[in-house]
Protein backbone atom coordinates (compact mmCIF):
# COMPACT_ATOMS: atom_id res chain seq x y z
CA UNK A 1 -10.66 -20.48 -0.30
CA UNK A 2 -7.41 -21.75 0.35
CA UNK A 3 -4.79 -20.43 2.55
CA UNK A 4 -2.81 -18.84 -0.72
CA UNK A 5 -5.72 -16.81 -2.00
CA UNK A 6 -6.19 -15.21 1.42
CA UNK A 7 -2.78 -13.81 1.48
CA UNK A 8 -3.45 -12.67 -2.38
CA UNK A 9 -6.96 -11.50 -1.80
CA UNK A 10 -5.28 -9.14 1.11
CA UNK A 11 -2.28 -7.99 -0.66
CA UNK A 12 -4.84 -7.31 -3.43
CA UNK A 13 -6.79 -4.90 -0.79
CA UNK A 14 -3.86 -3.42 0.74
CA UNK A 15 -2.88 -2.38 -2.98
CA UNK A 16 -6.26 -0.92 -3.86
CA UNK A 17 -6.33 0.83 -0.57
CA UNK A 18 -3.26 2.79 -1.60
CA UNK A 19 -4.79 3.64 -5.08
CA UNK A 20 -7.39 5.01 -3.20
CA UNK A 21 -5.49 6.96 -1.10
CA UNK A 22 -3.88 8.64 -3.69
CA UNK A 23 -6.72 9.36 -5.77
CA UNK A 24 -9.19 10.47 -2.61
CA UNK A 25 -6.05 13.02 -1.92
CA UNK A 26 -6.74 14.64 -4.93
CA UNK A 27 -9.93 15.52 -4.62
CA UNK A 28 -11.20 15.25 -0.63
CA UNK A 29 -10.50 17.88 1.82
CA UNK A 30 -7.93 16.67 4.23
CA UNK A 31 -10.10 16.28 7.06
CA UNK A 32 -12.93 14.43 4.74
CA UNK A 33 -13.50 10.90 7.27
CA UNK A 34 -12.95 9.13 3.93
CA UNK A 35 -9.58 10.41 3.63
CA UNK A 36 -8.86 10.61 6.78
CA UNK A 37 -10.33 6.44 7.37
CA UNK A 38 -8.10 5.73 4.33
CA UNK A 39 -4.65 7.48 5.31
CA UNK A 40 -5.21 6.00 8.94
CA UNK A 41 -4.13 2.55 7.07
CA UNK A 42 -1.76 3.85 4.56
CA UNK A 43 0.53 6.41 6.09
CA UNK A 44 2.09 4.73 8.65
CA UNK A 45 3.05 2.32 5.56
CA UNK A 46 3.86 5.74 3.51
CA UNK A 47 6.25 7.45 6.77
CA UNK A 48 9.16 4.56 6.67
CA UNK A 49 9.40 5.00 2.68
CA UNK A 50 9.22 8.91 2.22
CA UNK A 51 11.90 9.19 5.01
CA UNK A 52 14.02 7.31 2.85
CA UNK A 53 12.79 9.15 -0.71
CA UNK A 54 12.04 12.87 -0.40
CA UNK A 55 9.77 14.05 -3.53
CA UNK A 56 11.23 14.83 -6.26
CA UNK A 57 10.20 18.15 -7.85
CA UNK A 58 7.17 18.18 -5.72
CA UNK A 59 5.90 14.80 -7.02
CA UNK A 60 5.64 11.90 -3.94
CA UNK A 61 6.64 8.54 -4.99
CA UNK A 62 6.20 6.75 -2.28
CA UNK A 63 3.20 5.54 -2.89
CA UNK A 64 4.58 3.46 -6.44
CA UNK A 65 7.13 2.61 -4.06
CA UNK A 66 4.78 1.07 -1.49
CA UNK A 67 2.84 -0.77 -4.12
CA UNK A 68 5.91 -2.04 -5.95
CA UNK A 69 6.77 -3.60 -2.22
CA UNK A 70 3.95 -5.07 -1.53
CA UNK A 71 4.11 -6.87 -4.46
CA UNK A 72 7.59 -7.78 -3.66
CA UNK A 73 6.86 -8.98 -0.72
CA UNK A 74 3.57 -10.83 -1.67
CA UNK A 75 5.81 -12.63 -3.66
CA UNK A 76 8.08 -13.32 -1.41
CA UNK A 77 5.61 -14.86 1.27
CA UNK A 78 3.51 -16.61 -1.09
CA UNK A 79 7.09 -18.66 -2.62
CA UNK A 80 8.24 -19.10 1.33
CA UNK A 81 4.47 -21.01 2.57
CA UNK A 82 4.71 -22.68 -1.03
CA UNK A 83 8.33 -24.16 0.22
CA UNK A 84 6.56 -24.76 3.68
CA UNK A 85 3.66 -26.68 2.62
């Protein structure tokens, strides 16, 4: 496994972390240690972004937001080491 598919294999977690975050918030109790394990990694990602982009009618889109960045910046490091190396 090279160097390039690391940083995509962990982007790739990082993204299906968030899905589950979302969906476990749906249907866990807050204080579930599932959700709780899972928004220990995603909400200090989620806090910068909602600050920025209330809800909107009740509906939080900061986590589309998040994954739509990650991508972005996936992207972005992935064409930067390609330029490096």
């Amino acid at each position: 496994m090279d160097l390039f598919e690391i940083i995509g294999l962990v982007f790739k977690i990082l993204s299906y972390v968030v899905l589950a975050d979302v969906i476990v918030s749906w249907v866990l109790d807050p204080f579930h240690p599932v959700r709780s394990f899972l928004d220990s990694i995603v909400q200090p990602m989620l806090e910068p972004i909602r600050r920025m982009l209330p809800p909107v009618t009740g509906i939080d889109f900061s986590p589309f937001l998040l994954l739509l960045l990650l991508t972005i910046v996936q992207s972005l490091v992935l064409r930067i080491l390609a330029s490096v190396l």
